[in-house]
Protein backbone atom coordinates (compact mmCIF):
# COMPACT_ATOMS: atom_id res chain seq x y z
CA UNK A 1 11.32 27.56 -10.42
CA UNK A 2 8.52 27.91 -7.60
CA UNK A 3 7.32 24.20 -6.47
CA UNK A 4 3.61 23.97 -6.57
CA UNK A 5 2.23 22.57 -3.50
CA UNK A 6 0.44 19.06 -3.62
CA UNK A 7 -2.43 18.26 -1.71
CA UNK A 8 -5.01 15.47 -1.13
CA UNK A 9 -8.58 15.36 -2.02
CA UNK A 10 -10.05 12.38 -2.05
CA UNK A 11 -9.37 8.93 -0.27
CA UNK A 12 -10.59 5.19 -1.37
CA UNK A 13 -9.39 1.96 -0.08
CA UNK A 14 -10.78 -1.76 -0.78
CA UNK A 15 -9.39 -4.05 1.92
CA UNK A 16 -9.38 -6.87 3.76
CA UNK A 17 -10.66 -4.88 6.81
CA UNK A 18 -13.51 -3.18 4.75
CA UNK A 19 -14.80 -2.52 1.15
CA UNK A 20 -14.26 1.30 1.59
CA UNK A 21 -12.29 3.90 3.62
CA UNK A 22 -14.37 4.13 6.58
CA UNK A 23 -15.21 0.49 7.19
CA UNK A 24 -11.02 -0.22 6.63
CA UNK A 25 -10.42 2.93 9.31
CA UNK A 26 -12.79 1.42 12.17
CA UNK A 27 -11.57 -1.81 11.86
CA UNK A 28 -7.62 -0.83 12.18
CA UNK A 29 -8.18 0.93 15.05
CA UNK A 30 -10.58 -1.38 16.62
CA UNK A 31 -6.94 -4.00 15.74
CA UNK A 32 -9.45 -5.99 14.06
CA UNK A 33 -7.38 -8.77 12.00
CA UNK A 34 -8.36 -9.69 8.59
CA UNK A 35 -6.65 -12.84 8.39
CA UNK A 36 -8.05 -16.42 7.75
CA UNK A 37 -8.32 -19.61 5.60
CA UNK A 38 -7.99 -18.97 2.40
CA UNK A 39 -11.13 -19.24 -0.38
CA UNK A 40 -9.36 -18.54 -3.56
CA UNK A 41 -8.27 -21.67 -4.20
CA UNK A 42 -7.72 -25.15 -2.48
CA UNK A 43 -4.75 -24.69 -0.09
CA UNK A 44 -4.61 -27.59 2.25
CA UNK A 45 -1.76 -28.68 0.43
CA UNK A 46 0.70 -25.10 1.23
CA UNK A 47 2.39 -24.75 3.72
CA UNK A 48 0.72 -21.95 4.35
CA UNK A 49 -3.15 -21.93 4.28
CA UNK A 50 -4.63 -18.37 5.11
CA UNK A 51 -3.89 -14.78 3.98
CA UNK A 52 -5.90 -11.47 4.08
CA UNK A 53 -8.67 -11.68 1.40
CA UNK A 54 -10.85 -8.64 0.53
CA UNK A 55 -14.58 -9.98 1.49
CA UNK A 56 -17.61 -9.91 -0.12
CA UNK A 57 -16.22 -8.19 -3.02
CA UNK A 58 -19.51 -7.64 -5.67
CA UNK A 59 -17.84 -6.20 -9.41
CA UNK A 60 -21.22 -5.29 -9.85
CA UNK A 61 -21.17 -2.32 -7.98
CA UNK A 62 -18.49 -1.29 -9.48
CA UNK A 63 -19.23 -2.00 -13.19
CA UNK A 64 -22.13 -1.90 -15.71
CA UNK A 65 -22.36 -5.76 -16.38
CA UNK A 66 -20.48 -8.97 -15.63
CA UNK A 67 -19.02 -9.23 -19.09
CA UNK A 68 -16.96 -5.83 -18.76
CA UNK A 69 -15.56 -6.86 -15.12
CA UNK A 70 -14.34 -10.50 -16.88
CA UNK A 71 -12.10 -8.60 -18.70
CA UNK A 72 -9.97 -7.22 -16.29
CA UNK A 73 -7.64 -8.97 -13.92
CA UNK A 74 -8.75 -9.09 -10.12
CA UNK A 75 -6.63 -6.66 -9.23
CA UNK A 76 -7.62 -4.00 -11.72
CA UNK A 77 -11.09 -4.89 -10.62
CA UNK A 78 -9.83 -3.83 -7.09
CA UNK A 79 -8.26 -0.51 -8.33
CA UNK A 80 -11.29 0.66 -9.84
CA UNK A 81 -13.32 0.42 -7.06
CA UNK A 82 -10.86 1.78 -5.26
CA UNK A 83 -10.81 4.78 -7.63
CA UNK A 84 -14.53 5.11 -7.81
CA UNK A 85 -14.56 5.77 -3.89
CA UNK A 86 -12.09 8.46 -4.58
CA UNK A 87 -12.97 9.95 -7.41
CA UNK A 88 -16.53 10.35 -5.58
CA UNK A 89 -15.29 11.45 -2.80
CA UNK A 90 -13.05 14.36 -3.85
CA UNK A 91 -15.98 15.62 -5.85
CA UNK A 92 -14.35 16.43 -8.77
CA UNK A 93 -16.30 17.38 -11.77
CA UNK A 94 -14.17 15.49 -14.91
CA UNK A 95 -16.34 17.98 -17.27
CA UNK A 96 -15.39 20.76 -15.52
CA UNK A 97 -11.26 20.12 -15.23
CA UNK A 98 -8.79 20.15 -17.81
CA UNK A 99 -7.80 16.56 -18.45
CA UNK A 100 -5.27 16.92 -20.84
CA UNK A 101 -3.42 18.15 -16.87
CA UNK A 102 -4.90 14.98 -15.30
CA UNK A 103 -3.37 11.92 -15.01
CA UNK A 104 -3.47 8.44 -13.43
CA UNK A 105 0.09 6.67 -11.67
CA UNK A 106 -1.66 3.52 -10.25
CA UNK A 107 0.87 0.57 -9.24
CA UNK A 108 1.42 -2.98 -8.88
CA UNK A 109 3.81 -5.03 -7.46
CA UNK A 110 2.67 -8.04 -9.71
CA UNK A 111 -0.40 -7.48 -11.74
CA UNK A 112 -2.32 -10.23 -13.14
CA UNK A 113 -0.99 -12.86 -11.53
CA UNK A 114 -4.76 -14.94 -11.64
CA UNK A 115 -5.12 -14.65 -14.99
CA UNK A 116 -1.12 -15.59 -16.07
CA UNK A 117 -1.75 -18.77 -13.66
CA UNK A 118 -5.41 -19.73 -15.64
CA UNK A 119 -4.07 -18.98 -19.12
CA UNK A 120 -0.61 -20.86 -18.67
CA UNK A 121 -3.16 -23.66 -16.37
CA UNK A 122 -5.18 -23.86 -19.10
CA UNK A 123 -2.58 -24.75 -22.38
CA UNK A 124 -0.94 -27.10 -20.21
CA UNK A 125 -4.06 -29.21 -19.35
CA UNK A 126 -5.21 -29.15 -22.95
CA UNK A 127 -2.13 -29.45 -25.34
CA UNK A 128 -4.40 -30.95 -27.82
CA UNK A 129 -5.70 -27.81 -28.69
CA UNK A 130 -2.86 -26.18 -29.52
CA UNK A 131 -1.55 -22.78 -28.49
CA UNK A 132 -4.86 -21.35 -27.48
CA UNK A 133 -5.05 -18.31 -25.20
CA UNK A 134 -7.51 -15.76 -24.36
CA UNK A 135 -6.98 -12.16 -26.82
CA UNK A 136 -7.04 -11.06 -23.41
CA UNK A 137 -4.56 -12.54 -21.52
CA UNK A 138 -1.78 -10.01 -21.99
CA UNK A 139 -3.96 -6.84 -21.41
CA UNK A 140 -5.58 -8.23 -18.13
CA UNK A 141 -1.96 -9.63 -16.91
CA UNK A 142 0.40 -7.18 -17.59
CA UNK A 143 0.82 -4.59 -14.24
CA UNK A 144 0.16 -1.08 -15.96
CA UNK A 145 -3.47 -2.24 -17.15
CA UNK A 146 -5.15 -1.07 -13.92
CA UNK A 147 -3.79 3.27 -15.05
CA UNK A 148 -4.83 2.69 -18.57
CA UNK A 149 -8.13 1.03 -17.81
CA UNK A 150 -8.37 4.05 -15.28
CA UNK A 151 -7.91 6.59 -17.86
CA UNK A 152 -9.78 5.55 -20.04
CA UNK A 153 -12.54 5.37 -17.56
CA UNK A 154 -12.34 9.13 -17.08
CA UNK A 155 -11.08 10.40 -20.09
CA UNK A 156 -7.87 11.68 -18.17
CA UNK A 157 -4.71 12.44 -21.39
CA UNK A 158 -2.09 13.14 -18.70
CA UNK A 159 0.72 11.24 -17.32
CA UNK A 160 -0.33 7.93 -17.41
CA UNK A 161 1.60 4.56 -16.14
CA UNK A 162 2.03 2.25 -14.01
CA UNK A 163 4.67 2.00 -10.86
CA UNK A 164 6.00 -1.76 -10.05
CA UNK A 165 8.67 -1.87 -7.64
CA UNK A 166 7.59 -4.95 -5.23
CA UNK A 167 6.15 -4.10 -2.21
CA UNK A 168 7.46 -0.30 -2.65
CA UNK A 169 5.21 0.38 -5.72
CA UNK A 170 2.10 2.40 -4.45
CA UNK A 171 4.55 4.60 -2.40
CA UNK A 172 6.56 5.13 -6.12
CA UNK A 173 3.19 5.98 -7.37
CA UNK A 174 2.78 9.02 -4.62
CA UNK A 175 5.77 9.94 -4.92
CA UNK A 176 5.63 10.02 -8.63
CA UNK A 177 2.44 11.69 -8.58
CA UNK A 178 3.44 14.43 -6.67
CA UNK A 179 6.79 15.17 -8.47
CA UNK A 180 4.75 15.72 -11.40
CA UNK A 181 2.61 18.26 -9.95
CA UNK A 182 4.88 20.46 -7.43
CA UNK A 183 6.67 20.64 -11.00
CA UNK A 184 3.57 21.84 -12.64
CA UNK A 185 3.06 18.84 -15.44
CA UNK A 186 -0.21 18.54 -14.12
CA UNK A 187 -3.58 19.53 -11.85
CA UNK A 188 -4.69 16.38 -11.15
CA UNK A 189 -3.53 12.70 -10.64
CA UNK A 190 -5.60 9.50 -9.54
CA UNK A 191 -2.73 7.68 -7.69
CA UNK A 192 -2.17 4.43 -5.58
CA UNK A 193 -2.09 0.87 -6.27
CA UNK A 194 -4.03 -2.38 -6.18
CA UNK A 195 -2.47 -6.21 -6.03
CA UNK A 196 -4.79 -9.61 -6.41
CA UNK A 197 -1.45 -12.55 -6.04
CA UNK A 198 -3.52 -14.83 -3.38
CA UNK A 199 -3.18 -17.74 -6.03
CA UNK A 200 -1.32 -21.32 -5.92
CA UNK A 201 1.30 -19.04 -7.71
CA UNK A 202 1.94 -16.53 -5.16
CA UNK A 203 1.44 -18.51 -2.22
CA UNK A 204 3.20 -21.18 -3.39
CA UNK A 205 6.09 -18.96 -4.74
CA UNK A 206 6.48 -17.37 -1.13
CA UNK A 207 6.54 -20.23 0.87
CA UNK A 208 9.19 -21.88 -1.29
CA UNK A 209 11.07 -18.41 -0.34
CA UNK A 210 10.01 -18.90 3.31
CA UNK A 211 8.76 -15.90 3.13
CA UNK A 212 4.86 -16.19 4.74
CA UNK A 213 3.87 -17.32 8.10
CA UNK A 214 2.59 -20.86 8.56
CA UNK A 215 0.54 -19.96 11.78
CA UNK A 216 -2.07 -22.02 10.34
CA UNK A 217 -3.52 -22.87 13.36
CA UNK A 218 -3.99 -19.30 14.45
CA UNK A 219 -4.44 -16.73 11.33
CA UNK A 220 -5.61 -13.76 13.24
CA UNK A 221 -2.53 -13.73 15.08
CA UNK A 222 0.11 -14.80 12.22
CA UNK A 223 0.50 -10.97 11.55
CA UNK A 224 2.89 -9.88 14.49
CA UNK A 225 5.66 -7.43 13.84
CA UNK A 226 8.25 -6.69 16.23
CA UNK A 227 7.25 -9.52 18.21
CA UNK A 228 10.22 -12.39 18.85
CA UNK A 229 7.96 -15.60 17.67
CA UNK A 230 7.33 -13.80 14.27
CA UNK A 231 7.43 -16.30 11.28
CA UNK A 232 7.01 -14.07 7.90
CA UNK A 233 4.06 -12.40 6.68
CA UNK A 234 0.66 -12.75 6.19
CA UNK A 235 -0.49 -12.20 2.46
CA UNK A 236 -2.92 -9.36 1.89
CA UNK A 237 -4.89 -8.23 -1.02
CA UNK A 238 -7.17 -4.68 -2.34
CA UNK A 239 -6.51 -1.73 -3.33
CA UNK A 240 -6.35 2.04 -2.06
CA UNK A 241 -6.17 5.37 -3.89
CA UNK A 242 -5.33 8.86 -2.88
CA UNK A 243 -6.49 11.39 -5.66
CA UNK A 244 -3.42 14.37 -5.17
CA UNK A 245 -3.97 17.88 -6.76
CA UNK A 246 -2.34 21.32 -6.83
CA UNK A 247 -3.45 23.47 -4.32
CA UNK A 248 -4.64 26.57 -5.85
CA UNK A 249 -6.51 23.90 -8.15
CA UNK A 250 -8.07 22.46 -4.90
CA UNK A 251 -8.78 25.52 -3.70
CA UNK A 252 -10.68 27.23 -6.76
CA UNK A 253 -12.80 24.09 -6.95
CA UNK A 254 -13.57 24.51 -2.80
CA UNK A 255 -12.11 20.74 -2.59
CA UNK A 256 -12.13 19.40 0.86
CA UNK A 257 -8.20 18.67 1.71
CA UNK A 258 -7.28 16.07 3.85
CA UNK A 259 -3.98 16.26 3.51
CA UNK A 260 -0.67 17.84 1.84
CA UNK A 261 1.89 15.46 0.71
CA UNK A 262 5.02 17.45 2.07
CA UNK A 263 7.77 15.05 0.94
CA UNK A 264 8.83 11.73 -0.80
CA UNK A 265 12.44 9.47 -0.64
CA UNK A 266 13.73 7.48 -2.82
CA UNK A 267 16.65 4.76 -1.70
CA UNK A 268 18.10 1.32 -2.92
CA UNK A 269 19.26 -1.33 -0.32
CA UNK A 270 21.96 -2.63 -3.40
CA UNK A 271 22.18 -5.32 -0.93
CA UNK A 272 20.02 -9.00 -1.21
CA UNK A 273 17.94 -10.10 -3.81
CA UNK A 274 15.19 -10.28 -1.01
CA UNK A 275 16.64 -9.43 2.05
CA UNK A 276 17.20 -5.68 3.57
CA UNK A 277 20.50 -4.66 4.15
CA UNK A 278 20.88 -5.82 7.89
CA UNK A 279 21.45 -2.57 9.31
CA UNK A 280 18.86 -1.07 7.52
CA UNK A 281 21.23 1.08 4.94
CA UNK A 282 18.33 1.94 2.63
CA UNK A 283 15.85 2.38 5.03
CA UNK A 284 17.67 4.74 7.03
CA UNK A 285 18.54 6.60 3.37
CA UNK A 286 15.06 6.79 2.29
CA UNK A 287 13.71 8.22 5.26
CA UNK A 288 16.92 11.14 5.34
CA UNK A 289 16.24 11.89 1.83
CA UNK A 290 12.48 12.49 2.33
CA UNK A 291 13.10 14.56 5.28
CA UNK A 292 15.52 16.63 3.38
CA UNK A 293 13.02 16.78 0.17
CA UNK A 294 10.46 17.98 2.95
CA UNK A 295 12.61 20.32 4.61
CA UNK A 296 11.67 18.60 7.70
CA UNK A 297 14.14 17.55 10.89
CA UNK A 298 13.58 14.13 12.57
CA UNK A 299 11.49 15.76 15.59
CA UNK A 300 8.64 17.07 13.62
CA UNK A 301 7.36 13.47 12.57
CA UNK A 302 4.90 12.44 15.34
CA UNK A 303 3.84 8.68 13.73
CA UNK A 304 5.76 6.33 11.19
CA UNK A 305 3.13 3.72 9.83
CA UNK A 306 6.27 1.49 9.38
CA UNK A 307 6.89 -1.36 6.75
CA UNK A 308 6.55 -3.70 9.27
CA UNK A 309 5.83 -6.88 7.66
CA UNK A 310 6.87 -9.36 10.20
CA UNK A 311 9.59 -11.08 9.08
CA UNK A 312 12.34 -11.65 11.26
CA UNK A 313 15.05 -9.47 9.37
CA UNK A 314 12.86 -6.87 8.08
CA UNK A 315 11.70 -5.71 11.47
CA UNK A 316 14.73 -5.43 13.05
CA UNK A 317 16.39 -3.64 10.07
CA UNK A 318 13.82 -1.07 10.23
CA UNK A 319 13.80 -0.48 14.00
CA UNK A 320 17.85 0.07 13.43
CA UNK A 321 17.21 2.80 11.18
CA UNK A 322 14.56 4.48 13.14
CA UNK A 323 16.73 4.52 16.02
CA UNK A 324 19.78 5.80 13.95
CA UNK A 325 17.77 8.57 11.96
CA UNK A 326 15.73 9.84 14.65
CA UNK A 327 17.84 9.57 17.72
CA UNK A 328 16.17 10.46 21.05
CA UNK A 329 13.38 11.36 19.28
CA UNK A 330 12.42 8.02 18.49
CA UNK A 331 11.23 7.87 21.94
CA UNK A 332 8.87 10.18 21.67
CA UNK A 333 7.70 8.74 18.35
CA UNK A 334 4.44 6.52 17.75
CA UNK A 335 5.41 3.85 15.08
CA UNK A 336 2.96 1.08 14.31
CA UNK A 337 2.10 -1.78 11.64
CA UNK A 338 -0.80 -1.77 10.13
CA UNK A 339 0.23 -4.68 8.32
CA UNK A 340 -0.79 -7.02 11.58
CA UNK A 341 -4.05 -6.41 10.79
CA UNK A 342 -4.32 -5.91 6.76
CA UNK A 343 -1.77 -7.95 5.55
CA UNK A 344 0.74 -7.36 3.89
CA UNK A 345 -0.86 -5.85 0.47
CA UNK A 346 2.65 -5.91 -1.72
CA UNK A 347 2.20 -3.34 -4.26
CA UNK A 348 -0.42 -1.68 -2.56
CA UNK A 349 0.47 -1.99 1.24
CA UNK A 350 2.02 2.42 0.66
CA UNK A 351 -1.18 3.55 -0.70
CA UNK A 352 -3.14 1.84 2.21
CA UNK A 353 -0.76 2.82 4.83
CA UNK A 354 -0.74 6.77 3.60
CA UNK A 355 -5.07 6.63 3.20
CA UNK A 356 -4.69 5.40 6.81
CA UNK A 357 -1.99 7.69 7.21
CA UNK A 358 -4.01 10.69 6.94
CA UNK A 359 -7.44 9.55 8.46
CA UNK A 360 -4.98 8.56 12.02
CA UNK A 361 -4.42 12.89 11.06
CA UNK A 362 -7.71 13.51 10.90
CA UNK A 363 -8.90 11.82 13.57
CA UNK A 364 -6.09 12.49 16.46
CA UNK A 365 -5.74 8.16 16.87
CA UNK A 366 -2.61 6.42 16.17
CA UNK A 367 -3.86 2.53 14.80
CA UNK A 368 -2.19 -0.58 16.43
CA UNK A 369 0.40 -2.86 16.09
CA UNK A 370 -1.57 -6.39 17.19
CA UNK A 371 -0.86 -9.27 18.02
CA UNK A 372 2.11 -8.70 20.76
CA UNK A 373 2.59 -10.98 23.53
CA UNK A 374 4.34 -9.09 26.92
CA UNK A 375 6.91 -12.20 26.80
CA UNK A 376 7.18 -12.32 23.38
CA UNK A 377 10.29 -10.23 23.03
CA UNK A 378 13.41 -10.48 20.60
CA UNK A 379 16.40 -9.10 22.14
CA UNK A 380 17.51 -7.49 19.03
CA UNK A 381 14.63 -4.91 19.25
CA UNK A 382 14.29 -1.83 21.81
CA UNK A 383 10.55 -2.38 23.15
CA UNK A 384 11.51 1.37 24.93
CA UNK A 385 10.29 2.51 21.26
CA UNK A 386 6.81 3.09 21.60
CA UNK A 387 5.14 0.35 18.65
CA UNK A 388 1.48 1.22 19.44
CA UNK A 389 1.26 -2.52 20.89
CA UNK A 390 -2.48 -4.28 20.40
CA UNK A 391 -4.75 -0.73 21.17
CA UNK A 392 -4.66 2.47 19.53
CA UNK A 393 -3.56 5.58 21.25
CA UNK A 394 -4.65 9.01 20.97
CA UNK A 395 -2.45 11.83 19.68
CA UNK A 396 -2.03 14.94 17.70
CA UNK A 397 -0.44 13.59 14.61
CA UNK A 398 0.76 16.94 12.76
CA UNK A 399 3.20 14.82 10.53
CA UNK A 400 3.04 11.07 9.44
CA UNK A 401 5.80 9.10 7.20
CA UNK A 402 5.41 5.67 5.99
CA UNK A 403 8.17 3.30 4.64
CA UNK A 404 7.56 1.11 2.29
CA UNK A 405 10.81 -1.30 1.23
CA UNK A 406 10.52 -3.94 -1.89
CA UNK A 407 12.09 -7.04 -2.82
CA UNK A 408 14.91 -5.60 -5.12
CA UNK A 409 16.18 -3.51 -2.27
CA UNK A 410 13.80 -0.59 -3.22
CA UNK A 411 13.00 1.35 -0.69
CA UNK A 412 10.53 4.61 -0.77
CA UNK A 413 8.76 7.10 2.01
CA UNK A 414 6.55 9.33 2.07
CA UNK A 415 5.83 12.28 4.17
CA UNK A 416 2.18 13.45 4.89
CA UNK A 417 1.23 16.52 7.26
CA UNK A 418 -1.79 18.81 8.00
CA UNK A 419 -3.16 20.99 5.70
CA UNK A 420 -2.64 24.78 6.30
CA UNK A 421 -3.47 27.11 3.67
């Protein structure tokens, strides 16, 4: 069987750098931070008091009235505006397309974590009422909401779910995505992922696990991987969506293609509950197995958008397994984390990194790693790698990956390149 080729055609991205794709792109590689106190909810009791929140966020441009956008969760508010960027942007007609061959695989890492907190808040403060919850508490909670609500907003009868894998969700999604088009199962699919968790819940929950930075004095510069005084990372929240499409159906349409997704790997750490495997086991499988499903050798990559979070085990596992699976050639390699500047957006940190991914393509620029101090070294980590420290660089990037590892031990990659026809 001939493998179609999968390509993308339209980008959109709500973040805590910008409400669209070209507001998020400046700011990255301007190393603009998004960090700072948090608004969601009163946090002077948490250890940890700041995170990444998208700003200025306005449902109303995104939906008809206030009443519809009430009854979704956050973060499915987030993937739809995500969506509507993309959708727009790739300019395609939904009249015109078959969408019984269009799909949606939008992920989550956690879903409606707002709402289960304010429903479960809620019966527990007023147990004189009796079991009373919201009809829709379930559908606005539950993770794969944001690809039915999606489909339903476009009338798309394809594959349709949701990916939750932790923090290695969105790049499931892609990967997903474009299985089910090189295989031919469908023309079109609206992928990504979107994630809302900056609650008492979620914050709380991670600092019991130690897991966030408590740089509360200093927000902007919590986020700073591969640096030695790294403390854990710094919460982020949006969402991103790439809309991926067979070529020849790109093509006949006269799509503008920013990108072809050449590969995608798949890998469990079968190690920690939370932890990566301390030599980086699964990271160093998932990026051999996309490089084999790309047909690719280590030397043709020219940028790795890493995981990156900044957590002192994470970062060092993943610089093992660069080193390992690339060789000398990680030497000549740009790797950065956008994550010092976005946060780290859990189940949609892969679809961010690959929309950013492509524009650093695009646009010949390789975004920064902020936040790094000259003396602020661990002596675990080879600073003769080049990690794109606090200013972007400019290069020809003909081939990007970005790794994307979840709580669980799941670990996924994808592999982005140039389009030529």
């Amino acid at each position: 069987m001939e493998l179609k080729r999968v390509v993308v055609t339209g980008l959109g991205s709500i973040t805590p750098l910008g409400n669209n794709v070209s507001d998020t792109w400046n700011a990255a590689i301007n190393g603009v931070s998004g960090a700072g106190p948090i608004t969601h909810f009163d946090a002077s009791e948490f250890k940890t008091q700041f995170a990444c929140e998208v700003k200025n966020f306005d449902p109303l441009n995104y939906f008809d009235n206030v009443k519809d956008a009430r009854k979704l969760d956050l973060f499915a508010q987030y993937a739809i505006a995500a969506v509507k960027e993309a959708m727009d942007d790739s300019g395609i007609d939904v009249e015109k397309i078959n969408r019984e061959r269009a799909g949606v695989i939008y992920a989550a890492g956690i879903g409606g974590l707002g709402t289960f907190e304010q429903e479960v808040t809620n019966y527990a403060l007023h147990p004189e009422r009796g079991p009373r919850y919201s009809p829709f508490f379930i559908p606005k909670m539950i993770a794969d909401i944001a690809a039915g609500q999606i489909s339903m907003i476009y009338g798309f009868h394809g594959p349709n779910f949701g990916t939750v894998s932790a923090c290695a969700s969105s790049n499931h999604s892609l990967i997903d995505a474009y299985n089910y088009i090189r295989l031919g199962k469908a023309d079109v699919i609206i992928s990504g992922g979107a994630e809302a968790a900056i609650y008492a819940a979620g914050v709380g929950g991670f600092n019991s696990m130690h897991a966030l930075s408590t740089r509360n004095d200093s927000p902007q510069t919590a986020s700073r991987p591969f640096s030695g005084s790294r403390d854990g990372f710094v919460m982020g929240e949006g969402g991103s969506c790439l809309i991926l499409e067979e070529m020849e159906h790109a093509l006949a349409r006269g799509a503008r293609i920013y990108a072809e997704i050449a590969g995608g790997g798949l890998a469990a750490d079968a190690y920690h509950l939370t932890a990566t495997h301390p030599e980086g086991l699964g990271a160093k499988l998932v990026m051999r197995n996309a490089l084999e499903d790309a047909e690719m050798k280590p030397e043709d990559i020219d940028y790795i958008n890493t995981h990156g979070t900044s957590t002192p085990v994470g970062d060092i596992s993943e610089v093992k397994a660069i080193k390992e699976v690339f060789g000398e050639h990680a030497y000549k390699l740009n790797i950065s984390s956008t994550k010092s500047m976005t946060g780290h957006l859990l189940g949609a940190a892969g679809a961010l990194e690959a929309v950013l991914c492509i524009k650093a393509m695009e646009n010949g620029i390789v975004p920064p790693t902020i936040n790094h101090e000259e003396d602020d070294k661990d002596p675990e980590i080879d600073y003769n790698l080049n990690f794109t420290f606090n200013k972007a660089q400019k290069r020809e990037i003909r081939v990007a990956m970005s790794n994307t590892f979840g709580f669980g031990g799941h670990n996924a990659c994808v592999i982005l390149k140039k389009f030529e026809k």
